[in-house]
Structures are given as structure tokens and as C-alpha cells.
C-alpha atoms as a PDB file:
ATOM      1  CA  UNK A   1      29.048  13.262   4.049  1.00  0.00           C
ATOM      2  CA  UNK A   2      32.874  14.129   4.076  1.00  0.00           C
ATOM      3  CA  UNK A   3      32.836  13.625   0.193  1.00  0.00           C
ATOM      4  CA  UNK A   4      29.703  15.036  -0.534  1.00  0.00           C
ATOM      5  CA  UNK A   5      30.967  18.370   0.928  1.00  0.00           C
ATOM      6  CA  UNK A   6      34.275  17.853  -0.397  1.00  0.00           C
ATOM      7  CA  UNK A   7      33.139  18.042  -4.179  1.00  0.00           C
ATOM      8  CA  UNK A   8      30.004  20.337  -3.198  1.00  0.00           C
ATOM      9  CA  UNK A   9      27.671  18.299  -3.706  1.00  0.00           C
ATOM     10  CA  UNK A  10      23.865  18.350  -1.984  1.00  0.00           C
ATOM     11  CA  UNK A  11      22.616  15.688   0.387  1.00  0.00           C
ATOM     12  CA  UNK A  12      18.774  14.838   0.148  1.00  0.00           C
ATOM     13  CA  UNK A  13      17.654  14.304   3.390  1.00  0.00           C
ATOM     14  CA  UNK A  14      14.534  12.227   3.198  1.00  0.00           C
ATOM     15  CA  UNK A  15      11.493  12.005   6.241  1.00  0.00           C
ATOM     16  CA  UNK A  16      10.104   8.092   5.427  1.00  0.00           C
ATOM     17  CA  UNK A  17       8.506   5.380   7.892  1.00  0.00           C
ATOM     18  CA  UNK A  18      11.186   3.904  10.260  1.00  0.00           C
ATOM     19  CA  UNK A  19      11.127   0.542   8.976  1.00  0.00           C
ATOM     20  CA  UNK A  20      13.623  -2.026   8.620  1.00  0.00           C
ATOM     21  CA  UNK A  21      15.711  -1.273   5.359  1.00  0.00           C
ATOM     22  CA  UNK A  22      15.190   2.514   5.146  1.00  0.00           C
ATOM     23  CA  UNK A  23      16.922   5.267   6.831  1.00  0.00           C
ATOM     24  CA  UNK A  24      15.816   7.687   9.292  1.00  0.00           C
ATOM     25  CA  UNK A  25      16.182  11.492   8.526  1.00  0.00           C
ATOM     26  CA  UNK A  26      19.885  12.749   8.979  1.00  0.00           C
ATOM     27  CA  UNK A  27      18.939  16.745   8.955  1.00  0.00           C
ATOM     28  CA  UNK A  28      22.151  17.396   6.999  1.00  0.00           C
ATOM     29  CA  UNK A  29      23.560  19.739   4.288  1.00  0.00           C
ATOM     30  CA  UNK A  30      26.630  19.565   1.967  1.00  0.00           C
ATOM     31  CA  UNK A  31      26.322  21.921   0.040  1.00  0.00           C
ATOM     32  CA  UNK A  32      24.900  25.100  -0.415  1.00  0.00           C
ATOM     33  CA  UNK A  33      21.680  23.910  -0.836  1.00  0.00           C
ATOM     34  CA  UNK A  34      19.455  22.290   1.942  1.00  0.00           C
ATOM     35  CA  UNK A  35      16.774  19.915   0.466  1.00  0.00           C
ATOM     36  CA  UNK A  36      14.226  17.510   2.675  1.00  0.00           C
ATOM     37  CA  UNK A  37      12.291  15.066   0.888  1.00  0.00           C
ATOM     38  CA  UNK A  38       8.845  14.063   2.693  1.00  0.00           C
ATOM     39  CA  UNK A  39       7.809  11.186   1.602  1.00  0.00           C
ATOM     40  CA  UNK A  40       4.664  10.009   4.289  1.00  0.00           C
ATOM     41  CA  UNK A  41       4.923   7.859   7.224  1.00  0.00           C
ATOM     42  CA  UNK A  42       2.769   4.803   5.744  1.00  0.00           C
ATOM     43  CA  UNK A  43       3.511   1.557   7.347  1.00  0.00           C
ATOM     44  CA  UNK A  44       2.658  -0.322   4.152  1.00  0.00           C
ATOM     45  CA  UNK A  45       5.312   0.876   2.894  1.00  0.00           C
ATOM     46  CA  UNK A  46       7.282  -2.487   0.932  1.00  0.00           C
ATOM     47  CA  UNK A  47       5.028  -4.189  -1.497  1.00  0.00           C
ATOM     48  CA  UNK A  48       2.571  -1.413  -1.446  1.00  0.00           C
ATOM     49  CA  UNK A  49       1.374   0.243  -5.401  1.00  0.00           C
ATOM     50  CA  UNK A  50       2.533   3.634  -5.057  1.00  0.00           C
ATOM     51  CA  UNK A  51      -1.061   5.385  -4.176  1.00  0.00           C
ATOM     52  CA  UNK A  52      -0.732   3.278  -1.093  1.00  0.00           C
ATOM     53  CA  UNK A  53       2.773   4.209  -0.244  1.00  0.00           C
ATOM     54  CA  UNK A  54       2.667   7.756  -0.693  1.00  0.00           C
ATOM     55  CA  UNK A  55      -1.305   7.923   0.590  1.00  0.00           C
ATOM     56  CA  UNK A  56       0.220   9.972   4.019  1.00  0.00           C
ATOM     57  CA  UNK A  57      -1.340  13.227   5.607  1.00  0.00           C
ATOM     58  CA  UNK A  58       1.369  14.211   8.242  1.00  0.00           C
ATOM     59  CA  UNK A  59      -0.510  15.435  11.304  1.00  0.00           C
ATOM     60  CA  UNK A  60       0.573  18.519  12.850  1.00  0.00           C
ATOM     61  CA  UNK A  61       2.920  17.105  15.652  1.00  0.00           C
ATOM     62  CA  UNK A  62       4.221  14.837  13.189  1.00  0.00           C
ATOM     63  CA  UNK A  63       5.656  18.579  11.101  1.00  0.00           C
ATOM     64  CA  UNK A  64       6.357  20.466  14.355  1.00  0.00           C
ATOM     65  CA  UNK A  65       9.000  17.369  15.317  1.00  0.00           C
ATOM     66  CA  UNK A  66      10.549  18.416  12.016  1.00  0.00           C
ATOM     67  CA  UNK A  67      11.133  22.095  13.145  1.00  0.00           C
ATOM     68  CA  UNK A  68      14.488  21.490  15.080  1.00  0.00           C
ATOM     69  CA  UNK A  69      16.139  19.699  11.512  1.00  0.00           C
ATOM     70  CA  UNK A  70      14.456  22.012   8.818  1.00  0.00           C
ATOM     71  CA  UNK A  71      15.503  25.095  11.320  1.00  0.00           C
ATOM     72  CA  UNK A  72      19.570  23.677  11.562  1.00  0.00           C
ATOM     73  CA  UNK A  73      19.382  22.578   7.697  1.00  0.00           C
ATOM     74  CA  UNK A  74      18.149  26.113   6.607  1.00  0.00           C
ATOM     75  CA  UNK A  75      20.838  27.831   9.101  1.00  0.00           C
ATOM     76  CA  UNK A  76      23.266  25.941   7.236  1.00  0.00           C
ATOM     77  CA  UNK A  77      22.693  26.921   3.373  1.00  0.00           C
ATOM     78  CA  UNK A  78      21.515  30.041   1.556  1.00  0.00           C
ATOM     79  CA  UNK A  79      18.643  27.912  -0.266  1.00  0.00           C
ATOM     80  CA  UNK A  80      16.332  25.081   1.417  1.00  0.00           C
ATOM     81  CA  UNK A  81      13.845  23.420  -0.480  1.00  0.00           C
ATOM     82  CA  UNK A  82      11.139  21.496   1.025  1.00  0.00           C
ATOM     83  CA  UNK A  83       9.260  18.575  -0.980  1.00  0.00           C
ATOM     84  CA  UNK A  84       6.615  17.126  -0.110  1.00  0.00           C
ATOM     85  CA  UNK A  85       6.331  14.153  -1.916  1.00  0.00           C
ATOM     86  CA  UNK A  86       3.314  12.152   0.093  1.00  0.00           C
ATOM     87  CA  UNK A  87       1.274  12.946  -3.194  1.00  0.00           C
ATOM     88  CA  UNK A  88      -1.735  10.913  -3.276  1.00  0.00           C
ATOM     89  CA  UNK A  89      -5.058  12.638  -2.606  1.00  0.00           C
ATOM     90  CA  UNK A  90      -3.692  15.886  -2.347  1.00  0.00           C
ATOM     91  CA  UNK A  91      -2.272  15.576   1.406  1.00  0.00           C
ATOM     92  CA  UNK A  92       1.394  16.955  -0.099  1.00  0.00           C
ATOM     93  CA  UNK A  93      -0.326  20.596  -0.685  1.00  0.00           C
ATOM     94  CA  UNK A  94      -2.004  20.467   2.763  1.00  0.00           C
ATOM     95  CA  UNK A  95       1.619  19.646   4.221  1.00  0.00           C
ATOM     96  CA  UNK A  96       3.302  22.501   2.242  1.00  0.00           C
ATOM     97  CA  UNK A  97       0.523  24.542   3.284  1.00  0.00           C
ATOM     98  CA  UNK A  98       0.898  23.885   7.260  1.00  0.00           C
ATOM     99  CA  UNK A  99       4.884  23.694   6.709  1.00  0.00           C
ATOM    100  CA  UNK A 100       4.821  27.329   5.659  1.00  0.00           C
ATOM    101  CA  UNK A 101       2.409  28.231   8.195  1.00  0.00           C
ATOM    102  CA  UNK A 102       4.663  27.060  10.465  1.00  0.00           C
ATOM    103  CA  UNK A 103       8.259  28.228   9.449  1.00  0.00           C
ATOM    104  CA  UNK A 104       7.130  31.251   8.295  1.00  0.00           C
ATOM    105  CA  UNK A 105       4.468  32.707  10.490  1.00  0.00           C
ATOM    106  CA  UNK A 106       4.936  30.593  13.532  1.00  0.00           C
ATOM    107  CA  UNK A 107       3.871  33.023  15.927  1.00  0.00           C
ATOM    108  CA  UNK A 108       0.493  32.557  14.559  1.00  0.00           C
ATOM    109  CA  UNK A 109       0.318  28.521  14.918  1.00  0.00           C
ATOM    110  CA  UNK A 110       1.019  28.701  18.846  1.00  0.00           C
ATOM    111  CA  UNK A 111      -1.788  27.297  21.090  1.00  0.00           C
ATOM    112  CA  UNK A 112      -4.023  29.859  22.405  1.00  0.00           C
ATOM    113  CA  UNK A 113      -3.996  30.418  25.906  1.00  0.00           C
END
């Protein structure tokens, strides 16, 4: 990360399955741009045709545990983007969607009591 930031350049953190062989998500920024990659949670992930890999829908909970990191990334740079790259039948949009529902109007996705 030292180097990255050194020579300015960005960091892609990526949210994947936590399987053997891939990384979790390091919420961090080197530059002046924040980026996050989503790529799904599928299990059947190695081996898998890339409609299966990418065929994710992440539930609610699964976004609101992402708050904490997108919220310290986007304190940390002037520009975040967000991609939602779970792509298969449409469940990317439907993430965006709830993602922006959540960062930017959040006091309307709290529980009602």
C-alpha cells in the first residue's frame, strides 16, 4: 500500500467469497480516488462459467456490513466509486439501487419502530 500511495496510485478494493486463494476486502485508499469492486458472494466460485460466478444478489445485511469500509474509504478521497460487478440477471442494478438507498438516504432504510 506504501508504494501505491507513494506514486499515487488507486487501490481496488474488491468484496468476493472468502475462499481459499482470494482475498478478503481491505477497505483501503491510495490515492485520491476510493473504488470497491463487488463482485457476489457465490461459493462456486473456481471452475464456475462466469453466469455462475457472478449469479449473486447481496441481501441487505450482507450491504449494511459494508457501511463501516465504504463510509472510512469515502472519508478518505474526494471521489468513491462503487461497482457492482455481480452482473448476471440483473442483481448488480438492484445492489446499486439499495447501496444508494443506503449511503445516501439512510435515514429512510432504518427499521420502523
Amino acid at each position: 500500500m506504501a508504494f501505491l500511495r507513494q506514486e499515487h496510485l488507486g487501490y481496488i478494493a474488491v468484496d468476493e467469497p472468502q475462499l481459499r486463494n482470494l482475498l478478503p476486502l481491505v477497505p483501503a485508499v491510495t490515492s485520491d480516488v476510493a473504488y470497491l469492486r463487488l463482485h457476489g458472494r457465490n461459493p462456486n466460485w473456481f471452475g464456475a462459467s462466469k453466469e455462475t460466478r457472478y449469479d449473486y444478489l447481496y441481501s441487505k445485511e450482507e450491504l449494511e456490513q459494508m457501511l463501516p469500509s465504504i463510509r472510512t474509504m469515502a472519508a478518505s478521497a474526494p471521489l468513491m466509486f462503487i461497482m457492482t460487478n455481480n452482473c448476471h440477471r440483473g442483481q448488480a442494478v438492484q445492489n446499486a439501487r439499495d447501496l444508494q438507498a443506503m449511503t445516501l438516504f439512510p435515514e429512510q432504510n432504518r427499521p420502523q419502530q
